[in-house]
Protein backbone atom coordinates (compact mmCIF):
# COMPACT_ATOMS: atom_id res chain seq x y z
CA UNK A 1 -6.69 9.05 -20.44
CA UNK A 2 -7.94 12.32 -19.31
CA UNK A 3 -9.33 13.56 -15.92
CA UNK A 4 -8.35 12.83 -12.45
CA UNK A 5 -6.85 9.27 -11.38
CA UNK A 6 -6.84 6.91 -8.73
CA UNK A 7 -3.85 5.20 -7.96
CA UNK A 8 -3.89 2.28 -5.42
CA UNK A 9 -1.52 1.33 -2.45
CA UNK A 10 -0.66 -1.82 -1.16
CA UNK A 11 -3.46 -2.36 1.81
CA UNK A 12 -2.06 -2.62 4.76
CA UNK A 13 -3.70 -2.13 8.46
CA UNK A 14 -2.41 1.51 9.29
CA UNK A 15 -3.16 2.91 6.01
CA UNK A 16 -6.45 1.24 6.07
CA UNK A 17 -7.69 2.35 9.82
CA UNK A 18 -9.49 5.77 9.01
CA UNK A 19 -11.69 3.74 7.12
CA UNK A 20 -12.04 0.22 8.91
CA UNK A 21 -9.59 -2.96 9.80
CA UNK A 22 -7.47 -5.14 7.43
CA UNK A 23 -9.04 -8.93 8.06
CA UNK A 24 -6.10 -10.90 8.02
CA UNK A 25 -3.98 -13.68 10.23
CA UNK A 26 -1.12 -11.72 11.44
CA UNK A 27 -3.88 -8.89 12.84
CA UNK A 28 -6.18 -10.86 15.19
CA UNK A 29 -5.15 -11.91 18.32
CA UNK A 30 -3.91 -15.90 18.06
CA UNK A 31 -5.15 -18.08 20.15
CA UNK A 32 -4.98 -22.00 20.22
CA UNK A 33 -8.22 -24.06 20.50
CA UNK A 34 -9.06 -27.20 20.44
CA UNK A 35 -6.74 -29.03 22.23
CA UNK A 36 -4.09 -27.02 20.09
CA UNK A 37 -5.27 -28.30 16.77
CA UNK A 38 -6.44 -25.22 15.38
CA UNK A 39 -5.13 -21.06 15.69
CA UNK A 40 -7.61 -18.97 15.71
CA UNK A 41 -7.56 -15.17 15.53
CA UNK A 42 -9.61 -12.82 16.86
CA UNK A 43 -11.19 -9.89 16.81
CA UNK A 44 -10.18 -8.75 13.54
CA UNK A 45 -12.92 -6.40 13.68
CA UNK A 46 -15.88 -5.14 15.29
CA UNK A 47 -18.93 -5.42 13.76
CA UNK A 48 -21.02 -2.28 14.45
CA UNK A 49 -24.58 -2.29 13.77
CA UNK A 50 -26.79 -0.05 14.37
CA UNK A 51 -30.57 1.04 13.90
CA UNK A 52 -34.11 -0.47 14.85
CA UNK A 53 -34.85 -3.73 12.50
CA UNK A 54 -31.15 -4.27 11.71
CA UNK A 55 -29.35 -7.81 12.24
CA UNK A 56 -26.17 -9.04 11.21
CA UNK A 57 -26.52 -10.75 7.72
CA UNK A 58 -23.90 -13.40 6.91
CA UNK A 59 -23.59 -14.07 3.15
CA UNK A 60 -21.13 -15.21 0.33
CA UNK A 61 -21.49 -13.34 -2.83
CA UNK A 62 -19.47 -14.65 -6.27
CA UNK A 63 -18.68 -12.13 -9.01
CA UNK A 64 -20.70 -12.65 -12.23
CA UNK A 65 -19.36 -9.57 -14.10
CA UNK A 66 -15.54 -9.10 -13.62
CA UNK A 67 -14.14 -5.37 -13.32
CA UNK A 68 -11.75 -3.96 -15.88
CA UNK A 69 -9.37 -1.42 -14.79
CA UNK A 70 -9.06 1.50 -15.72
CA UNK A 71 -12.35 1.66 -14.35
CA UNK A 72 -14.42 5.31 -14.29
CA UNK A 73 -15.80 6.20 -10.90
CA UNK A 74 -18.52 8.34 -10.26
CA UNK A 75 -20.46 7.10 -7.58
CA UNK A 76 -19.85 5.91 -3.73
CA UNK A 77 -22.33 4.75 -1.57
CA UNK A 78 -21.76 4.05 2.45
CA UNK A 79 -23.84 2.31 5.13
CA UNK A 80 -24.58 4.54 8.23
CA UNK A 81 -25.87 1.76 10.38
CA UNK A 82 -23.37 -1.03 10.05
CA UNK A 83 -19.91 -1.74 9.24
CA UNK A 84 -19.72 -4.51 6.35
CA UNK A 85 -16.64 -7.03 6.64
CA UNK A 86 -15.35 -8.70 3.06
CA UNK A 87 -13.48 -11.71 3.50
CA UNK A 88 -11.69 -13.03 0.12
CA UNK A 89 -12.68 -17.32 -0.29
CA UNK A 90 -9.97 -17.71 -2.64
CA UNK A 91 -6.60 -16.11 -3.06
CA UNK A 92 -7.01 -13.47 -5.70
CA UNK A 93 -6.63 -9.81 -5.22
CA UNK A 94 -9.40 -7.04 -5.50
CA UNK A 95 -9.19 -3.13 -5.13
CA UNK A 96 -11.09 -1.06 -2.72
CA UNK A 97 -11.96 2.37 -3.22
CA UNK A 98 -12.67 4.61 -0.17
CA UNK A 99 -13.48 8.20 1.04
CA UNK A 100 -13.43 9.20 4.67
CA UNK A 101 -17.16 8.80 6.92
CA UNK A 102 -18.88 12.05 6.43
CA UNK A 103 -22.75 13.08 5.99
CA UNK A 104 -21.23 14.34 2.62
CA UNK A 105 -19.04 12.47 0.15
CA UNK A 106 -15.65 14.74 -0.20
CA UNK A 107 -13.73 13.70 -3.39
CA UNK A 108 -10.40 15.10 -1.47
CA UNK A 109 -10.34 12.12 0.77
CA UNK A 110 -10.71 9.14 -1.99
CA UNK A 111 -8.77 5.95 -1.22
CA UNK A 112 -7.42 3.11 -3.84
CA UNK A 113 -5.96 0.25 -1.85
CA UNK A 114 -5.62 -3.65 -3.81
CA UNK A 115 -5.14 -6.47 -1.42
CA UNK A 116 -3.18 -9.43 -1.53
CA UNK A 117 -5.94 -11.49 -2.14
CA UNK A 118 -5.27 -13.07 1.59
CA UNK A 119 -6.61 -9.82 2.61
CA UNK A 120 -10.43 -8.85 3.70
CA UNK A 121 -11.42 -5.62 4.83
CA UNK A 122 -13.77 -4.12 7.50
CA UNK A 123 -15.73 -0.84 6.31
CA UNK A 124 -16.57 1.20 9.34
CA UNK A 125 -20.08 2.39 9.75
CA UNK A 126 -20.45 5.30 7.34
CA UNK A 127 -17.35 5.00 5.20
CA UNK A 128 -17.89 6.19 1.41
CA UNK A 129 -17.02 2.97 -0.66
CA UNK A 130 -17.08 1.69 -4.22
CA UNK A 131 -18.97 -1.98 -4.38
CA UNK A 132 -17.41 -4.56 -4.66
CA UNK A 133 -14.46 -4.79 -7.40
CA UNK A 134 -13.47 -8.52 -8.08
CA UNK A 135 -11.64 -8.61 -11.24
CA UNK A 136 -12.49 -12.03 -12.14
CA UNK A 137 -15.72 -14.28 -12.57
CA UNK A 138 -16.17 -17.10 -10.10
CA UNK A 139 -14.45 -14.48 -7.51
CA UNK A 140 -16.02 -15.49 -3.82
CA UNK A 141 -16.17 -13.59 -0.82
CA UNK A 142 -17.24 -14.04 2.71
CA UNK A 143 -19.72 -11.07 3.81
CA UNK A 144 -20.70 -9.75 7.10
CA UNK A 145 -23.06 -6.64 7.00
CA UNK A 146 -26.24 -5.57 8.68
CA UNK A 147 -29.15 -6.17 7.40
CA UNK A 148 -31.55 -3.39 6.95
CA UNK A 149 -33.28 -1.79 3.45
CA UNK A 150 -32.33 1.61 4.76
CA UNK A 151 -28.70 0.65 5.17
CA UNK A 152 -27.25 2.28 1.67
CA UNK A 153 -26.76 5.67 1.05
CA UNK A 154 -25.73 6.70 -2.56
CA UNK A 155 -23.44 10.13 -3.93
CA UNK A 156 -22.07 11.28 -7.34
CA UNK A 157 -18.33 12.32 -7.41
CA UNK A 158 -18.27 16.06 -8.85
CA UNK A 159 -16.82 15.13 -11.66
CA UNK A 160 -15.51 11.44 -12.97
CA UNK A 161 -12.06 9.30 -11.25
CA UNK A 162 -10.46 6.68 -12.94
CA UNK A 163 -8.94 3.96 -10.94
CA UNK A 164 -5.75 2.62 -12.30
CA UNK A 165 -4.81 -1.17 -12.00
CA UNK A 166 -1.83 -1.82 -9.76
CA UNK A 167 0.10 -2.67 -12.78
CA UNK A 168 -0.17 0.84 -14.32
CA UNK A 169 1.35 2.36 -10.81
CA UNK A 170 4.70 1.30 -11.37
């Protein structure tokens, strides 16, 4: 394999926080309800949306065309008015690629984190992301984003990354 490489770290909540919040139990802020039949916990994240004719837009979107990794990167995209919250429905890991929140996408500040598959993450308004990368079919996710047609703005890497499965990091 030639060219530059992306290797990915575990994600955890303090690598993760120049680009948004970890969505996970042990993060929120527990708190029984229900006459003590349920814990619930909060504020994982903020969800930040901005602009005129934006809403919050709850979804669930299910992979149809699995990643392979090594998988060639050349283009981020980021959403300046809202922050968009991924929340995995079943217990299988998936990789996030990141670059820091800038009018312009810089290459030196590229990301690879893979979560546990217990994990969700929180994008802050304006972070430069890869979609989506579920590895398998069938793959289900909770989504919270704002809605607005303007919300997506697309850039080309300089020159091609390749992002390396977890396994090929050892």
């Amino acid at each position: 394999m030639t060219g530059s490489t992306l290797t990915p770290e575990p994600l955890t909540a303090a690598a993760f926080a120049p680009f948004g919040s970890v969505l996970e139990e042990n993060q929120g802020e527990r708190l029984e309800i229900n006459e003590a039949r349920f814990d619930r916990f909060a504020r994982l994240a903020t969800i930040d949306i901005r602009g005129q004719n934006s809403f919050v837009n709850t979804s669930i979107m299910r992979c149809r065309v699995a990643s392979r990794l090594p998988l060639p990167i050349d283009t981020l995209e980021r959403h300046p008015l809202g922050s968009q919250a991924f929340m995995p429905l079943q217990a299988e890991p998936f990789y996030v690629v990141v670059a820091e929140a800038s009018d312009t996408l810089d290459p030196s500040t590229l990301r690879a984190f893979v979560s546990n598959g217990q994990q969700g993450i929180n994008y802050a308004c304006g972070v430069w992301h890869l979609p989506l990368i579920a590895t398998s079919i069938g793959q289900r996710f909770f989504v919270v984003d704002c809605g607005n047609d303007e919300n997506c703005d697309l850039a080309m890497l300089p020159a091609p990354v390749t992002l390396l499965a977890a396994e090929e990091t050892a």
